[in-house]
Protein backbone atom coordinates (compact mmCIF):
# COMPACT_ATOMS: atom_id res chain seq x y z
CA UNK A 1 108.77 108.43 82.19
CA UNK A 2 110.01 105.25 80.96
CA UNK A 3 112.24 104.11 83.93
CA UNK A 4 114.38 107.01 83.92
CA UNK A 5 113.13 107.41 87.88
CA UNK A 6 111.77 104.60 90.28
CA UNK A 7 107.82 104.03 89.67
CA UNK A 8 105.68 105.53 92.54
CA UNK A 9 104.43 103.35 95.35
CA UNK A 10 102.36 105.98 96.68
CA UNK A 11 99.46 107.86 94.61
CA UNK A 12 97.14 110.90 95.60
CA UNK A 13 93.70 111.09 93.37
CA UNK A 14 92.76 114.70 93.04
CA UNK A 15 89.12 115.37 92.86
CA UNK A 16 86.81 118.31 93.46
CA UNK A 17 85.45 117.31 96.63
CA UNK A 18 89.40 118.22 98.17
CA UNK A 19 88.86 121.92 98.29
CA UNK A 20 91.47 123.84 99.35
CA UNK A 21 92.49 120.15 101.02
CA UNK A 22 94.06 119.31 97.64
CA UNK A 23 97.15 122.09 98.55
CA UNK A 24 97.98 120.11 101.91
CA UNK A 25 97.56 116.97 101.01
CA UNK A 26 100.28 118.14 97.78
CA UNK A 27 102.71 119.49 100.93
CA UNK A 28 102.69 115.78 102.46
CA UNK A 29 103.01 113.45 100.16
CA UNK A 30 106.44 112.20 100.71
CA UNK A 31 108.91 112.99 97.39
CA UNK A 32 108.80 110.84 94.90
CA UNK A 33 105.31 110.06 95.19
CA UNK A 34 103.06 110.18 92.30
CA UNK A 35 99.79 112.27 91.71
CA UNK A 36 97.05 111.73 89.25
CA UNK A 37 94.99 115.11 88.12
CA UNK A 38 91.33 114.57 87.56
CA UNK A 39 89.36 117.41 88.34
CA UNK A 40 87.13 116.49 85.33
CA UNK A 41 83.91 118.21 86.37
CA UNK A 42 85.93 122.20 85.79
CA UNK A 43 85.62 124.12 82.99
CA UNK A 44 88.33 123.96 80.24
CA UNK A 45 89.75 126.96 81.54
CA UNK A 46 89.81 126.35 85.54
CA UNK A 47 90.98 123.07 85.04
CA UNK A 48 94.23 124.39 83.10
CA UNK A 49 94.31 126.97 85.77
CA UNK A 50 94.28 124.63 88.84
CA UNK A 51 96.73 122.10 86.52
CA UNK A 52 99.21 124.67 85.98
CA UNK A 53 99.37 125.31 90.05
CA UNK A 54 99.42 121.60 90.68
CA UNK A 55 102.51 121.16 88.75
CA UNK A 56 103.95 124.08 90.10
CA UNK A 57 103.64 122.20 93.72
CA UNK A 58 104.60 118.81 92.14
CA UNK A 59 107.83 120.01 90.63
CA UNK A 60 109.00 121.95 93.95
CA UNK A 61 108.06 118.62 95.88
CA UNK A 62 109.55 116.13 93.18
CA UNK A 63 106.33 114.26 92.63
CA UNK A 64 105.41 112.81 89.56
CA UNK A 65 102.15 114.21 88.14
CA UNK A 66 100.51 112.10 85.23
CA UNK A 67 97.40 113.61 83.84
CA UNK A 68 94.12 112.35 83.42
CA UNK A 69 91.16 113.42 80.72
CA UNK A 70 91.28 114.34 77.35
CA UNK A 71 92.15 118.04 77.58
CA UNK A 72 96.21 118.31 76.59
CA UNK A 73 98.13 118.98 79.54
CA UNK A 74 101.68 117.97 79.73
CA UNK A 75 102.90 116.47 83.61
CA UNK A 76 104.97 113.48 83.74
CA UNK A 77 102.70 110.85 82.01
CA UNK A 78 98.99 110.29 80.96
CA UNK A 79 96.34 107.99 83.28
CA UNK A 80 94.10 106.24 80.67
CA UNK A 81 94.79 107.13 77.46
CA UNK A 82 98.40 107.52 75.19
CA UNK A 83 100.87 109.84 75.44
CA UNK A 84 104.18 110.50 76.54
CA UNK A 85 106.00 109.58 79.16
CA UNK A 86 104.70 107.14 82.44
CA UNK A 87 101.31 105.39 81.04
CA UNK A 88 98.86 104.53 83.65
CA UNK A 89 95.77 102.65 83.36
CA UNK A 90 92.55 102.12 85.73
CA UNK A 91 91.07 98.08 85.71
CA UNK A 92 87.83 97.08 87.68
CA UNK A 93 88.48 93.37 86.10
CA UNK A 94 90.76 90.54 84.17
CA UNK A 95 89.26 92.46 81.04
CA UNK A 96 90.92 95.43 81.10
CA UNK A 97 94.14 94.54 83.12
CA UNK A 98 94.95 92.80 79.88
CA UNK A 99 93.45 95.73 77.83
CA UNK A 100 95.99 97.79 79.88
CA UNK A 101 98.90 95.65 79.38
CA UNK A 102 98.35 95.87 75.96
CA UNK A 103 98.27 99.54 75.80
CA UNK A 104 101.61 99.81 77.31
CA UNK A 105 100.67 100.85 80.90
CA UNK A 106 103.75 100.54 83.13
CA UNK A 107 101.10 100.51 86.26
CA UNK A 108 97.38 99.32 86.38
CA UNK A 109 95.26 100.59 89.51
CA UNK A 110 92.58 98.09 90.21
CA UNK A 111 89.63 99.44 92.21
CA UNK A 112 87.87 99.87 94.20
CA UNK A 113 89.24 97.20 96.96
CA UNK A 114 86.90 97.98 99.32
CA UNK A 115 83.65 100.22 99.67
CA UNK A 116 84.48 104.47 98.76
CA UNK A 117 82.93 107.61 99.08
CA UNK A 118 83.94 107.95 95.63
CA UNK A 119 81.62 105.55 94.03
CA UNK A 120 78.93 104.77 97.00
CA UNK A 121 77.01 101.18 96.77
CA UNK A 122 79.34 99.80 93.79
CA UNK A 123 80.43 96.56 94.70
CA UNK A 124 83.72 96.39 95.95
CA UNK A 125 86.23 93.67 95.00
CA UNK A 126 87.32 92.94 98.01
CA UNK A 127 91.11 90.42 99.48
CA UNK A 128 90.27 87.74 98.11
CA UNK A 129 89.22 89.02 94.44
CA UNK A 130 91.87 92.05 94.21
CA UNK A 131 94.42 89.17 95.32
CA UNK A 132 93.79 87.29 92.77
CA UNK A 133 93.80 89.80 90.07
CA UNK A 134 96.55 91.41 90.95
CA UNK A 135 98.77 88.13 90.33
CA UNK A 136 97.62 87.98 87.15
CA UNK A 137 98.57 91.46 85.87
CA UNK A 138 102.03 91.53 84.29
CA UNK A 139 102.66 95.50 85.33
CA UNK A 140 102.66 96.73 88.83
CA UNK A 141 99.36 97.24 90.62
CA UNK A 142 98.18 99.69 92.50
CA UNK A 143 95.28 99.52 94.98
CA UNK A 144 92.47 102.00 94.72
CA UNK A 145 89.21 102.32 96.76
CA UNK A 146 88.81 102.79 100.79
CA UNK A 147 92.77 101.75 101.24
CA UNK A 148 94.74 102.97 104.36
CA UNK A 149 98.59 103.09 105.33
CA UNK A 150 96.85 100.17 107.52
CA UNK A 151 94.92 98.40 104.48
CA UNK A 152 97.61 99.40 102.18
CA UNK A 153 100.43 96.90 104.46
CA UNK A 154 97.58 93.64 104.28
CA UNK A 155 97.73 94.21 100.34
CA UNK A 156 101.26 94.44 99.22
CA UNK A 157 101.08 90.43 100.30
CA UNK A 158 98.42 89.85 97.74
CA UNK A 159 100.14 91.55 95.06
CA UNK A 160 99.78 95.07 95.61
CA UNK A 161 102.75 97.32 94.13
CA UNK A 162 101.35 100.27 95.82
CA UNK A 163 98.53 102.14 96.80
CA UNK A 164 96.33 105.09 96.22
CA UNK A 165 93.96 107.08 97.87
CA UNK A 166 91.53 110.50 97.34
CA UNK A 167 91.27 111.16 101.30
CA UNK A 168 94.31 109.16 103.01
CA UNK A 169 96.72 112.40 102.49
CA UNK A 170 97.22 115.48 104.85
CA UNK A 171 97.72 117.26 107.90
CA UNK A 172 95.81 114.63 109.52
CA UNK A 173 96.41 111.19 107.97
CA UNK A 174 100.04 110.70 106.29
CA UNK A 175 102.22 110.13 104.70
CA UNK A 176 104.28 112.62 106.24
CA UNK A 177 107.41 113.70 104.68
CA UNK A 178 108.81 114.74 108.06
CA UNK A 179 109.21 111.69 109.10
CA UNK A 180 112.97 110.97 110.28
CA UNK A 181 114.22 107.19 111.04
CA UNK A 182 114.52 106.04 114.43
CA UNK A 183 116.16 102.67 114.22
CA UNK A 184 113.62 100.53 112.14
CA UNK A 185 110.89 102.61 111.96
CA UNK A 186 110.29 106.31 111.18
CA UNK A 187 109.20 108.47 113.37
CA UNK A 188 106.68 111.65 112.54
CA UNK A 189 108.39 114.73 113.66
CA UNK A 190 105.86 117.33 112.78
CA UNK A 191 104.53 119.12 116.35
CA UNK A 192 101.93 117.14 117.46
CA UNK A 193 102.04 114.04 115.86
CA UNK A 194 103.41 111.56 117.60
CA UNK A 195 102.56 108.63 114.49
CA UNK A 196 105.53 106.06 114.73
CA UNK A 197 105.05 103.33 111.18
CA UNK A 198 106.83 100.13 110.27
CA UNK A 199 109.89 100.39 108.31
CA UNK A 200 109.31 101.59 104.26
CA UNK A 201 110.36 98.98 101.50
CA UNK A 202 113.55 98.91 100.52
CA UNK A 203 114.44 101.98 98.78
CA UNK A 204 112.27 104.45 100.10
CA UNK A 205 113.72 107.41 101.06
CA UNK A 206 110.91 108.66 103.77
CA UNK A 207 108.55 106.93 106.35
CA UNK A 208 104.72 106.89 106.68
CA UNK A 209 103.31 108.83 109.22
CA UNK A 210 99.84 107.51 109.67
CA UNK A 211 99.02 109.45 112.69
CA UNK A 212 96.27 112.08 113.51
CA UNK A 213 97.37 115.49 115.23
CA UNK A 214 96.70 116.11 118.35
């Protein structure tokens, strides 16, 4: 991507737990979010399959879908490894934040910050240590691992560019790209949700509805 657009704040994981989840979770993700496909555990051939309808949803939406694995398939960057467009890079420690920086990532996501269903009894790095990593990386971080729109606010003061999440998106838990401004903050206006969040940074086009249905 190289700058041409602003860097996302907001991320969605896919993984094969989702289900048929993944497609709502797609439809709520406020534009200009960014999505990282995974999916690794498919066959060649599904994978492409589910890839190709992915981007389908990402281009109507205007999210930025960067690719992870080592099969060839072209979105808007690659999550790990070389290639064109946005690079973006996974860190657990000091080690390979500066092994990503090297590589050319314009974003690391450091994980997990707390405890996830994703990767159950690994030690989790917790304020204090994703803090101080986070101020040592020279690219943007992103926060991965058990982070809310509530966790998510606590971290941007300890460094935190953004955030990114496997379960955080959908009907049920924003962000919501309904959501309209009403004064400072932005207010859901999907029926029955009556989420009201904080205003977004500066820049951001749509609010964060972090509200359950009713």
């Amino acid at each position: 991507m190289r700058r041409r657009q602003p860097l996302p704040r907001l991320w969605l994981m896919t993984d094969e737990r989702q289900g048929e989840t993944l497609w709502d979770a797609l439809e709520h993700l406020p534009r200009g979010a960014g999505v990282i496909f995974r999916h690794y555990g498919l066959p060649v051939e599904a994978r492409r399959r589910l890839f190709l309808a992915v981007r389908g949803v990402a281009r109507r939406r205007r999210l930025i879908l960067v690719v992870a694995g080592p099969l060839p398939l072209r979105g808007d960057g690659n999550h790990g490894r070389r290639g064109h467009g946005l690079r973006t890079a996974p860190a657990h420690d000091l080690k390979q934040i500066r092994a990503a920086e090297r590589g050319g990532a314009d974003l690391v996501f450091l994980s997990p910050v707390f405890p996830t269903r994703s990767h159950p009894g690994r030690p989790a790095l917790g304020r204090v240590r994703f803090g101080l990593l986070a101020r040592q990386c020279r690219v943007p971080v992103i926060a991965l691992g058990g982070v809310t729109p509530r966790l998510a606010d606590g971290l941007k003061a300890l460094g935190a560019f953004g955030w990114a999440a496997i379960d955080a998106w959908g009907a049920g838990a924003g962000p919501c790209r309904d959501a309209i401004r009403s004064g400072r903050r932005f207010r859901c206006r999907r029926p029955g949700c009556h989420a009201v969040d904080r205003s977004p940074a500066p820049g951001d086009r749509a609010g964060t509805c972090t509200g359950r249905r009713r």
